[in-house]
C-alpha atoms as a PDB file:
ATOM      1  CA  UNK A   1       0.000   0.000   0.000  1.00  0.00           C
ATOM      2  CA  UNK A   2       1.073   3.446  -0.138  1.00  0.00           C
ATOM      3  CA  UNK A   3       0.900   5.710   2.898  1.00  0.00           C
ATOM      4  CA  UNK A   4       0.183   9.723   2.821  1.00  0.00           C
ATOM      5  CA  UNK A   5       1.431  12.016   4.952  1.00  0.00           C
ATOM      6  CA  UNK A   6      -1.432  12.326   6.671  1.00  0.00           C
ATOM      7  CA  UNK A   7      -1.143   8.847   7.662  1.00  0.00           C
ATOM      8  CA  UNK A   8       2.290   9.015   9.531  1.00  0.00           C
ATOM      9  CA  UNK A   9       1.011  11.965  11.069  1.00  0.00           C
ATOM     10  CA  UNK A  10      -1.842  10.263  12.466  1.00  0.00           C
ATOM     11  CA  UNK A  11       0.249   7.559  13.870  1.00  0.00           C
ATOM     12  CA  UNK A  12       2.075  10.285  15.562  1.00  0.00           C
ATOM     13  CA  UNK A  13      -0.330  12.189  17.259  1.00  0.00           C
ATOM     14  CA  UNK A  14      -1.967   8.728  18.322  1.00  0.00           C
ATOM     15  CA  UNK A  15       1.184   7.963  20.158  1.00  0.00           C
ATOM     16  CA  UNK A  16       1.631  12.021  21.066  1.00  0.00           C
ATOM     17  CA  UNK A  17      -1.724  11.206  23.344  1.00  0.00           C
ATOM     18  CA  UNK A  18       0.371   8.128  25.044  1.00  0.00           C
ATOM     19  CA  UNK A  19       3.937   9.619  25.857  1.00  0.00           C
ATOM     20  CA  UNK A  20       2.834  13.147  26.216  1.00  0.00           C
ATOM     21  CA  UNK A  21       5.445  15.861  26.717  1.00  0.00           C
ATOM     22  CA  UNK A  22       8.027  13.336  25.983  1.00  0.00           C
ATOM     23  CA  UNK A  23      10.259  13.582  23.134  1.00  0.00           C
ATOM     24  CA  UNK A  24      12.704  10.583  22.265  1.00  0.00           C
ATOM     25  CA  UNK A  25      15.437  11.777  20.389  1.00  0.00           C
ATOM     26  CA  UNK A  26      17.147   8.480  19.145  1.00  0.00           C
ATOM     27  CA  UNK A  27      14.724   5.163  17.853  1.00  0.00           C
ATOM     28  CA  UNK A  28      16.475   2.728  18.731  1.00  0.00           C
ATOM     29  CA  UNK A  29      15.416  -0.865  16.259  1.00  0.00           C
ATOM     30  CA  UNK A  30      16.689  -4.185  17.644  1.00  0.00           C
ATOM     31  CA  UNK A  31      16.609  -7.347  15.771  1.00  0.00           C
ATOM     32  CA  UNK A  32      16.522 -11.023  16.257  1.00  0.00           C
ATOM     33  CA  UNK A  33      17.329 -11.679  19.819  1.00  0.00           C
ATOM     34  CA  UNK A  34      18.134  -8.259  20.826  1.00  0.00           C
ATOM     35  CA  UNK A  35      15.100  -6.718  21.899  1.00  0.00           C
ATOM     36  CA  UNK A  36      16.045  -7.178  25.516  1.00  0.00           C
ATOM     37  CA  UNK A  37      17.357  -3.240  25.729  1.00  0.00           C
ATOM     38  CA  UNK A  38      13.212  -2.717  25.723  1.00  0.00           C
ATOM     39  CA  UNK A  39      13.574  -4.006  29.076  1.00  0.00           C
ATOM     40  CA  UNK A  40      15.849  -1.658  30.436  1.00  0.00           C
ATOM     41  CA  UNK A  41      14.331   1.328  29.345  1.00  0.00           C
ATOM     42  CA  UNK A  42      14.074   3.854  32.616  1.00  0.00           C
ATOM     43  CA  UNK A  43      10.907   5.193  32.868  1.00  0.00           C
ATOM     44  CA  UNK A  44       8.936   2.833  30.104  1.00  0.00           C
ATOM     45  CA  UNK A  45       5.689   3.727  28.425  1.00  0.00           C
ATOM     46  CA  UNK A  46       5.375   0.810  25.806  1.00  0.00           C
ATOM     47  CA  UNK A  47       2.781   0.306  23.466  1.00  0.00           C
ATOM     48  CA  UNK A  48       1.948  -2.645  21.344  1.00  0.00           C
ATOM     49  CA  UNK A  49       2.368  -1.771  17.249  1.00  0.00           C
ATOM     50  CA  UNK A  50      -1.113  -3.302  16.887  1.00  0.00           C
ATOM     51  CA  UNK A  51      -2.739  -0.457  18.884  1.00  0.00           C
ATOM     52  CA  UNK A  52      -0.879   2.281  16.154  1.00  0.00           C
ATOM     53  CA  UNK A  53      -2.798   3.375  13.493  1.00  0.00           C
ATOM     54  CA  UNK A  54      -1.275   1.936  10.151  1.00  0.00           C
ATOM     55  CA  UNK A  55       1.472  -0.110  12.188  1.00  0.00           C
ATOM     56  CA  UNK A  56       2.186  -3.573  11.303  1.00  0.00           C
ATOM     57  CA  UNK A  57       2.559  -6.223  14.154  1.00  0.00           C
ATOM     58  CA  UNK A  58       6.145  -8.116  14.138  1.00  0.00           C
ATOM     59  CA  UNK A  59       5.760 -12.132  13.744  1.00  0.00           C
ATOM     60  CA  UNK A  60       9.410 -12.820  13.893  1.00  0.00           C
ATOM     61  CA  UNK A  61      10.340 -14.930  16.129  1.00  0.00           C
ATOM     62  CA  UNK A  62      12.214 -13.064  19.205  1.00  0.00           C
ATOM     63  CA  UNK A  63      10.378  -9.710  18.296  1.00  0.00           C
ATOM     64  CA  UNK A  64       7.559  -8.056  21.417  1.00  0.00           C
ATOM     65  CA  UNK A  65       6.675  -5.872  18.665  1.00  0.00           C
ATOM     66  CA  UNK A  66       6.014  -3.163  20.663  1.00  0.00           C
ATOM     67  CA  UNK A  67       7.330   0.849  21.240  1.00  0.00           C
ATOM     68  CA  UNK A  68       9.143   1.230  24.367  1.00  0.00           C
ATOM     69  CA  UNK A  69       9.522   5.274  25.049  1.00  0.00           C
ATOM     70  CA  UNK A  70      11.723   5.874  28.317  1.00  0.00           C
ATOM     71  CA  UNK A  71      15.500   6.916  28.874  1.00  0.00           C
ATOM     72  CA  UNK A  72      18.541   5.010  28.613  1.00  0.00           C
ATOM     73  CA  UNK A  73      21.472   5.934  29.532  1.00  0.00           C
ATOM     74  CA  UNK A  74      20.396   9.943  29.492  1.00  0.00           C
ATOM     75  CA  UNK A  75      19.096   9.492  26.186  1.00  0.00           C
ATOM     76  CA  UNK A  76      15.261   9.822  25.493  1.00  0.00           C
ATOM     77  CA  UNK A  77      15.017   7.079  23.369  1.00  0.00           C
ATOM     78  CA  UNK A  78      11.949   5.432  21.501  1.00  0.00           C
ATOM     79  CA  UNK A  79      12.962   1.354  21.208  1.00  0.00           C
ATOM     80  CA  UNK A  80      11.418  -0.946  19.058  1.00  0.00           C
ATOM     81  CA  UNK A  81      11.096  -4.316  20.384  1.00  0.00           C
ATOM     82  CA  UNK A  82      11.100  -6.100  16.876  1.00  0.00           C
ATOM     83  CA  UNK A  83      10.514  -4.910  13.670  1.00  0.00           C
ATOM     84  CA  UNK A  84       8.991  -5.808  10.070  1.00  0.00           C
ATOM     85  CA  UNK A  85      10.120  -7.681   7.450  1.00  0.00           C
ATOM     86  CA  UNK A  86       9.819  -7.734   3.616  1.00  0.00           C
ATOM     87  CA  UNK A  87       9.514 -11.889   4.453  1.00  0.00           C
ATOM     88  CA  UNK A  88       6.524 -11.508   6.669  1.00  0.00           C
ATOM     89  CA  UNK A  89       4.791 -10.341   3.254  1.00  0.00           C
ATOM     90  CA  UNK A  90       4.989  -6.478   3.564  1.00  0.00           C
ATOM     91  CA  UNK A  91       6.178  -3.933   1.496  1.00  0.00           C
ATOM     92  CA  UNK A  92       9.111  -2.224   2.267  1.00  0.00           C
ATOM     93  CA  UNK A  93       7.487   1.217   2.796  1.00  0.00           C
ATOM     94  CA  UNK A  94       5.390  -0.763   5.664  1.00  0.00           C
ATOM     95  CA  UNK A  95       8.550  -2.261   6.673  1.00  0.00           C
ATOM     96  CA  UNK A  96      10.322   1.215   7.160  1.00  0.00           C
ATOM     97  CA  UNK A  97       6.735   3.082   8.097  1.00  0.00           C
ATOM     98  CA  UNK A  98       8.159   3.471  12.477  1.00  0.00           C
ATOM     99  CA  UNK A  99      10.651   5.462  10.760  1.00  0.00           C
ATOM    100  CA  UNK A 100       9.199   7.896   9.549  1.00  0.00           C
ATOM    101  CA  UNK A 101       6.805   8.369  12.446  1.00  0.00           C
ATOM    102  CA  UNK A 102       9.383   8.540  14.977  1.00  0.00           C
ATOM    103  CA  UNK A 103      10.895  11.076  13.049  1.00  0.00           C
ATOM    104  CA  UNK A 104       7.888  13.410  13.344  1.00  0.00           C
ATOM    105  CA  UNK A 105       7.659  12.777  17.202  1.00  0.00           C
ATOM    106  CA  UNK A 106      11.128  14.369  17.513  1.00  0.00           C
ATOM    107  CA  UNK A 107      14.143  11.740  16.721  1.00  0.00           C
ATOM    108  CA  UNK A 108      16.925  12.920  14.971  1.00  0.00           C
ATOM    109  CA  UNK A 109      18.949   9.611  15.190  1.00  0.00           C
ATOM    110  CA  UNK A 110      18.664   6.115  14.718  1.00  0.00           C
ATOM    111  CA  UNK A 111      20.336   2.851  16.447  1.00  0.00           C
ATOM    112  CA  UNK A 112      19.731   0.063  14.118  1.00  0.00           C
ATOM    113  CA  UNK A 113      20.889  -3.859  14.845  1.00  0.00           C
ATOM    114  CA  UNK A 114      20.573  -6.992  14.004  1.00  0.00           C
ATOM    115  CA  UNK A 115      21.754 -10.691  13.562  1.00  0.00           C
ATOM    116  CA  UNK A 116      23.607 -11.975  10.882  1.00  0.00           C
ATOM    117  CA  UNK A 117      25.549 -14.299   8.781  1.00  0.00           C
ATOM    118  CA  UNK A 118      29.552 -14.022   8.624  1.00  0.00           C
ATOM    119  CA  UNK A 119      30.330 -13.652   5.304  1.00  0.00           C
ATOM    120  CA  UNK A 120      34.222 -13.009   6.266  1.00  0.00           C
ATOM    121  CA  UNK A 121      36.340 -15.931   6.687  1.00  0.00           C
ATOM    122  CA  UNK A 122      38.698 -14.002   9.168  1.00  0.00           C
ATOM    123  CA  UNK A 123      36.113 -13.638  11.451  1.00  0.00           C
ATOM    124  CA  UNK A 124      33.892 -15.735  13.897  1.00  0.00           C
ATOM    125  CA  UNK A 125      30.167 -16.234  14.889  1.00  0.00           C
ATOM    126  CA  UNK A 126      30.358 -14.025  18.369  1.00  0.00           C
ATOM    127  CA  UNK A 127      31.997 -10.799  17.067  1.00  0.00           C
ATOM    128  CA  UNK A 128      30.265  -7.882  16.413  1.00  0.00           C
ATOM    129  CA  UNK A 129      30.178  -5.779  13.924  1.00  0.00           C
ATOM    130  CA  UNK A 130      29.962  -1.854  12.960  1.00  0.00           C
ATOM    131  CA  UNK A 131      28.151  -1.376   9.632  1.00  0.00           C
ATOM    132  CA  UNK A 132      29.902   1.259   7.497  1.00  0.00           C
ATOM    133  CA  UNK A 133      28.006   0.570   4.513  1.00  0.00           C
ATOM    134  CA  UNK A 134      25.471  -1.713   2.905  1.00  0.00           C
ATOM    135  CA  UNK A 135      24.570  -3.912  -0.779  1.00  0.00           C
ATOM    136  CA  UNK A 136      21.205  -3.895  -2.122  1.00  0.00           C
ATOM    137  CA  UNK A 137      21.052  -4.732  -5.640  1.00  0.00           C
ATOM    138  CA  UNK A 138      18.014  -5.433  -7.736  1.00  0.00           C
ATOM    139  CA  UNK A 139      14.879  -4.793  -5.302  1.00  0.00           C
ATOM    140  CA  UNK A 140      12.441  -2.136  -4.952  1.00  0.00           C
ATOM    141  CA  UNK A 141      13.102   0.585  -2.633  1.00  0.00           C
ATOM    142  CA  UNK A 142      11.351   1.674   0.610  1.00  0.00           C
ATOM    143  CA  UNK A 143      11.488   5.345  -1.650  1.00  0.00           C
ATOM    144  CA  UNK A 144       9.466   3.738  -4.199  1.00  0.00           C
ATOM    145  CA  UNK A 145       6.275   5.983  -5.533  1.00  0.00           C
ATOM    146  CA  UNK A 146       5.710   9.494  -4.945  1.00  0.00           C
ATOM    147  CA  UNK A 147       7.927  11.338  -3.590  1.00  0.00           C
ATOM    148  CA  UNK A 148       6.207  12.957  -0.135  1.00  0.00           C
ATOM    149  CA  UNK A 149       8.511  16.143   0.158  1.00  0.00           C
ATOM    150  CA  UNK A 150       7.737  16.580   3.748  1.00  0.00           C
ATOM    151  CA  UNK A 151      10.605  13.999   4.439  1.00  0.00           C
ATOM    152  CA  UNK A 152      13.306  14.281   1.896  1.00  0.00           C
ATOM    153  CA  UNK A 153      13.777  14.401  -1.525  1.00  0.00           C
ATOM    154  CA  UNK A 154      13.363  12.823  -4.373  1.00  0.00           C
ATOM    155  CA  UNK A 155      16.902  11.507  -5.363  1.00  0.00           C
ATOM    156  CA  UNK A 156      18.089  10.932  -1.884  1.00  0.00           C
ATOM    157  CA  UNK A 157      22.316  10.560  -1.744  1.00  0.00           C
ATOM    158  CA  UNK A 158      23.580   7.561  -0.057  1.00  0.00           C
ATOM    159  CA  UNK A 159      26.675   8.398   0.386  1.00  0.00           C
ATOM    160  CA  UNK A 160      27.254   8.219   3.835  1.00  0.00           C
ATOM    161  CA  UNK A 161      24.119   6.600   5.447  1.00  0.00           C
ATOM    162  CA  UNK A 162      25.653   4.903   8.150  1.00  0.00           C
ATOM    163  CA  UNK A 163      26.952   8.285   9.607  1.00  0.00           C
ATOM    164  CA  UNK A 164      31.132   8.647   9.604  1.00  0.00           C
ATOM    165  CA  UNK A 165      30.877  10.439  13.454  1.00  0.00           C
ATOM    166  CA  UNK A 166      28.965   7.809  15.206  1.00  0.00           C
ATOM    167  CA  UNK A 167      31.185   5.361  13.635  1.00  0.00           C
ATOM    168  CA  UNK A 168      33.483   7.169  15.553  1.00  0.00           C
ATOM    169  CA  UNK A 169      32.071   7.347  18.758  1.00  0.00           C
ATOM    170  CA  UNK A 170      30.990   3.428  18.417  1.00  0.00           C
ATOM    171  CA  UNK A 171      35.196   2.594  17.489  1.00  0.00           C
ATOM    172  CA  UNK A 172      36.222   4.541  20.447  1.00  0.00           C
ATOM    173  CA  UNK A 173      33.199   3.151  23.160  1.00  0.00           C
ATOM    174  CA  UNK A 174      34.670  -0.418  21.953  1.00  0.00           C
ATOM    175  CA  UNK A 175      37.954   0.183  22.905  1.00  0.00           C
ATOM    176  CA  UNK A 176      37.421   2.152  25.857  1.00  0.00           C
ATOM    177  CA  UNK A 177      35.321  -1.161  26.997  1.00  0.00           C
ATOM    178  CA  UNK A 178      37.881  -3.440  25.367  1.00  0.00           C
ATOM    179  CA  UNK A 179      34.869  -5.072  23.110  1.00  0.00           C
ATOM    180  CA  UNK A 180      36.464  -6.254  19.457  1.00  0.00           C
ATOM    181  CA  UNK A 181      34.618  -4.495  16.822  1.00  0.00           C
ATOM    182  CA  UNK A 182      34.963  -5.280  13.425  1.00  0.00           C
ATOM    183  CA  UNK A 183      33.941  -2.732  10.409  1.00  0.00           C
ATOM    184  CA  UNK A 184      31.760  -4.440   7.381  1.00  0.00           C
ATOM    185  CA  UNK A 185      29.575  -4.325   5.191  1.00  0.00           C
ATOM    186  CA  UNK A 186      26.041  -5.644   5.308  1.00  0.00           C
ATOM    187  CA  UNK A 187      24.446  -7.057   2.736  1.00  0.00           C
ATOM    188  CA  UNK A 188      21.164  -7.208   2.295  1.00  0.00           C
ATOM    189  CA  UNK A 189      18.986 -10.971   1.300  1.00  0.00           C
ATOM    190  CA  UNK A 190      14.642 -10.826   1.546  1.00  0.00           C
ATOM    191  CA  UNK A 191      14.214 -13.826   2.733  1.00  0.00           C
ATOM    192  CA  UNK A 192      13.096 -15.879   4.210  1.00  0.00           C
ATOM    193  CA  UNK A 193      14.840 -18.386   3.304  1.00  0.00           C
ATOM    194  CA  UNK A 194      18.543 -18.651   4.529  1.00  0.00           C
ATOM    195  CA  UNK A 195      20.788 -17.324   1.465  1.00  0.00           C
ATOM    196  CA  UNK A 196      23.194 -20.380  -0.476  1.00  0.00           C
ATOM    197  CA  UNK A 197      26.583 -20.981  -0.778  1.00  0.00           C
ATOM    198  CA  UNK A 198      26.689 -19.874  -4.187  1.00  0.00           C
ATOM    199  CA  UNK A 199      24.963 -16.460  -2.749  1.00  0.00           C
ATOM    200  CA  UNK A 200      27.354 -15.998  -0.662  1.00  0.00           C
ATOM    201  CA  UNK A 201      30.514 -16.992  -2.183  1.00  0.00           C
ATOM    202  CA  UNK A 202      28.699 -14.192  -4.862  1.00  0.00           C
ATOM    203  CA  UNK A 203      28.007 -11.536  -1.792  1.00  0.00           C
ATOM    204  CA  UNK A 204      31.702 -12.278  -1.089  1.00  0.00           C
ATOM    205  CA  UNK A 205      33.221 -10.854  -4.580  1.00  0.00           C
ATOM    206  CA  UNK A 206      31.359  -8.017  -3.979  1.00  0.00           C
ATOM    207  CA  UNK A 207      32.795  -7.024  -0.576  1.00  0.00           C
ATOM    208  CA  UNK A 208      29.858  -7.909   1.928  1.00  0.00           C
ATOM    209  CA  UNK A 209      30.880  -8.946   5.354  1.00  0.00           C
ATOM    210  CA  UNK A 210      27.788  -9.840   6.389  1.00  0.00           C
ATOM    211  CA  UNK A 211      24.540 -11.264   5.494  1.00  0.00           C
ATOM    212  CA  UNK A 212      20.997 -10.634   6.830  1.00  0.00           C
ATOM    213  CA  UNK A 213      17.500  -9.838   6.311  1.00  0.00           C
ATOM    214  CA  UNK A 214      16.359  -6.532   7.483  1.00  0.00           C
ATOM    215  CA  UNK A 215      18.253  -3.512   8.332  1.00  0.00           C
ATOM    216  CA  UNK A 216      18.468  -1.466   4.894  1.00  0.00           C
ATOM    217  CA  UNK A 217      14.574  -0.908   4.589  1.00  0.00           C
ATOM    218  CA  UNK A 218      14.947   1.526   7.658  1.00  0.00           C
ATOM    219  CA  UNK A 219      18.560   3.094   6.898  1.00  0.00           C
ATOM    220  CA  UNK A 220      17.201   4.134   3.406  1.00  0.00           C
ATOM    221  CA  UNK A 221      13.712   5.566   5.000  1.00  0.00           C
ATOM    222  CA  UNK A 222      16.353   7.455   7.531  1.00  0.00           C
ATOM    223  CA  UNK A 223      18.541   8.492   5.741  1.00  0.00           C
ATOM    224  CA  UNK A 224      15.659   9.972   3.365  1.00  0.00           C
ATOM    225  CA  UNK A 225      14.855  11.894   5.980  1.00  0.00           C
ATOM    226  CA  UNK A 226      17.737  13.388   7.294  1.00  0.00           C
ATOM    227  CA  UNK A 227      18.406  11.257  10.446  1.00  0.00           C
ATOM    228  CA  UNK A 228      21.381  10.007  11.205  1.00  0.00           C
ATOM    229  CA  UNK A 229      22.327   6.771  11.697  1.00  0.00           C
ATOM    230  CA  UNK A 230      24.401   3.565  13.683  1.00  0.00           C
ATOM    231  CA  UNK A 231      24.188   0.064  12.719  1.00  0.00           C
ATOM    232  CA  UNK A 232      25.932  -2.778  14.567  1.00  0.00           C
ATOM    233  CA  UNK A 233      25.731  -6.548  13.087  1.00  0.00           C
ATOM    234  CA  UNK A 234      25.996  -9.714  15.781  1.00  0.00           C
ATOM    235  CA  UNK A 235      27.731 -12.152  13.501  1.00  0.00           C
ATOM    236  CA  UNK A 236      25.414 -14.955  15.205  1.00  0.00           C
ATOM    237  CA  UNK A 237      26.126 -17.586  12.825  1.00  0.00           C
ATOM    238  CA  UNK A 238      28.535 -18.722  10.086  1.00  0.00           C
ATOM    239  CA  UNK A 239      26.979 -18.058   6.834  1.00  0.00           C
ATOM    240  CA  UNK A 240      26.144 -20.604   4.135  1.00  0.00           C
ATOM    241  CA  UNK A 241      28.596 -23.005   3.116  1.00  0.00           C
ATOM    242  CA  UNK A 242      31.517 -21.888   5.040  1.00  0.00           C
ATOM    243  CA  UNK A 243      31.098 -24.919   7.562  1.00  0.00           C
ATOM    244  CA  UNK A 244      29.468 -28.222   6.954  1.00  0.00           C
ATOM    245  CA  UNK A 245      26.382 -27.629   8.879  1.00  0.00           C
ATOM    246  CA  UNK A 246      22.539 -26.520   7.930  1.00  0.00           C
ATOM    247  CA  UNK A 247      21.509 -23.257   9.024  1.00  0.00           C
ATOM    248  CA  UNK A 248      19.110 -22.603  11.907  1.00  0.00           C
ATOM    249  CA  UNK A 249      17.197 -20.166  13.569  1.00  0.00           C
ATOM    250  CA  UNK A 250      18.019 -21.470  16.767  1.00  0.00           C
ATOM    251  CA  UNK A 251      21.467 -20.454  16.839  1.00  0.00           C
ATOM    252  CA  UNK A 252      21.218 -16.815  16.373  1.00  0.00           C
ATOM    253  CA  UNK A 253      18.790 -16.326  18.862  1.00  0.00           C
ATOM    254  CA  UNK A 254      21.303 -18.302  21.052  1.00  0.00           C
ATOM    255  CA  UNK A 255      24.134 -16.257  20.170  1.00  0.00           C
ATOM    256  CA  UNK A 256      22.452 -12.987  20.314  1.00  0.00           C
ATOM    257  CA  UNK A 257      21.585 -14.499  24.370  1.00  0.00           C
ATOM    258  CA  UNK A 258      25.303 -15.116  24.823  1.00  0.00           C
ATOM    259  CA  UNK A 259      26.698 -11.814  23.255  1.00  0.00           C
ATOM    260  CA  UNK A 260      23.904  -9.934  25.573  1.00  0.00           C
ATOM    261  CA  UNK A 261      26.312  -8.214  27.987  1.00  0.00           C
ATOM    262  CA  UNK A 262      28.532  -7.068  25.149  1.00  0.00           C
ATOM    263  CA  UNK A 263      26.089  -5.936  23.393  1.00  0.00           C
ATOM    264  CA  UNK A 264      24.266  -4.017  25.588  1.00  0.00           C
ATOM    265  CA  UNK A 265      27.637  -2.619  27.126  1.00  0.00           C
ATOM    266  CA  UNK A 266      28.439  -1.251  23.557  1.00  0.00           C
ATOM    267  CA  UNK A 267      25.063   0.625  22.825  1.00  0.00           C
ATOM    268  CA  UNK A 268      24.893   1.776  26.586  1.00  0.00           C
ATOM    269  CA  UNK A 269      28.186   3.466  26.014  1.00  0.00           C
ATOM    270  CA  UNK A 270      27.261   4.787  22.379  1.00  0.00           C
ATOM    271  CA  UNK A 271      24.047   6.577  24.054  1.00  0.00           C
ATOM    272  CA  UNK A 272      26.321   8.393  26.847  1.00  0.00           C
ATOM    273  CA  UNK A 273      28.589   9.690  23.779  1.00  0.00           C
ATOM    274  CA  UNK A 274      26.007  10.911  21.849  1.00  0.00           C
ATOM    275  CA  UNK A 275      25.238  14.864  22.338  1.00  0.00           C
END
């Protein structure tokens, strides 16, 4: 479907009349496994996406799919507790649609993550890693349709979507907490089906580091409209065809439960940096 303005602004006044005075400043989107930094939101007012008008509910596995507004860490932050996919059968403008309305409620800057496969042979299922760029080749955009000028324009530049100083701040919080962070690119698959070796030895050639399902929908939507942005990767899994072993779902939501205290260690310190 295609959304009007009007339609993101009614989503934001609807959750205006929840959160009241409050204005987050960073949306915060955790994926597969990750959503536990919902939980330790300061100060929570969550509601459920299916309460939102024009939200989409989450059916991925290890997504609430639910707004948590609060602080963290000083920051005002709105979280989301899962998110959409293109695989769950909608469109990548309803995929990317919290962006947009968080934007209009006040945030200026989004925290995107996610678990992935580990395209890069150097590296192992555990690390983490900073996205500094991302491949999408061949699928419709999130932009696709009229333009609605209220956002952004209509030839957006990518150049730099994954915002050079918060990559920054992110190297120097992981050092400072003596957390390994790697820089990669994430590449990006639909789904849902698990990509195969031939994809990947293919997403290889063309420089990704990692591979995943979600993620660019809402860097594209952000970066349309002028927010800027931090993406971090869990590497939860090897991807195809690098080991002798079938995929599963089971093991990134197992590694994402392992990596938890890193990974919440990392972000926590990313929020205190950010002015």
């Amino acid at each position: 479907m295609k959304y009007t303005f009007a339609d993101y602004q009614e989503s934001a006044n609807y959750l205006r009349e929840k959160i009241g005075a409050f204005q987050p400043k960073v949306l915060m989107v955790l994926g597969s496994g990750l959503g536990y930094m919902g939980d330790e939101v300061e100060q929570a007012m969550a509601v459920p996406y299916g309460e939102i008008p024009h939200f989409r509910t989450s059916t991925a596995p290890g997504h609430k799919g639910q707004l948590v507004f609060g602080m963290l860490e000083g920051q005002p932050v709105a979280v989301m507790q899962g998110r959409m996919h293109h695989y769950e059968g909608y469109s990548y403008e309803e995929v990317a649609y919290a962006v947009r309305v968080l934007r209009l409620l006040g945030a200026d800057t989004m925290v995107v993550t996610n678990a992935a496969g580990c395209i890069n042979k150097n590296w192992k299922a555990g690390d983490l890693m900073l996205i500094t760029d991302h491949i999408k080749f061949f699928l419709e955009s999130p932009l696709r349709g009229e333009n609605l000028p209220e956002f952004g324009v209509r030839f957006p530049d990518s150049s730099h979507l994954y915002t050079p100083e918060l990559q920054s701040l992110a190297r120097e919080a992981a050092r400072e907490l003596r957390i390994p962070l790697k820089d990669g690119v994430y590449m990006y698959f639909p789904g849902p089906q698990y990509e195969t070796p031939a994809e990947i030895r293919a997403a290889r050639t063309l420089g990704a580091d990692a591979a995943g399902m979600s993620t660019v929908p809402e860097v594209i939507v952000a970066g349309h409209c002028g927010m800027k942005v931090l993406g971090f990767t869990l590497l939860s899994n090897m991807a195809a065809g690098i080991l002798n072993q079938p995929l599963s779902e089971q093991e990134v939501l197992d590694a994402a439960a392992a990596c938890r205290d890193k990974f919440s260690g990392l972000i926590r310190e990313c929020l205190k940096r950010m002015a």
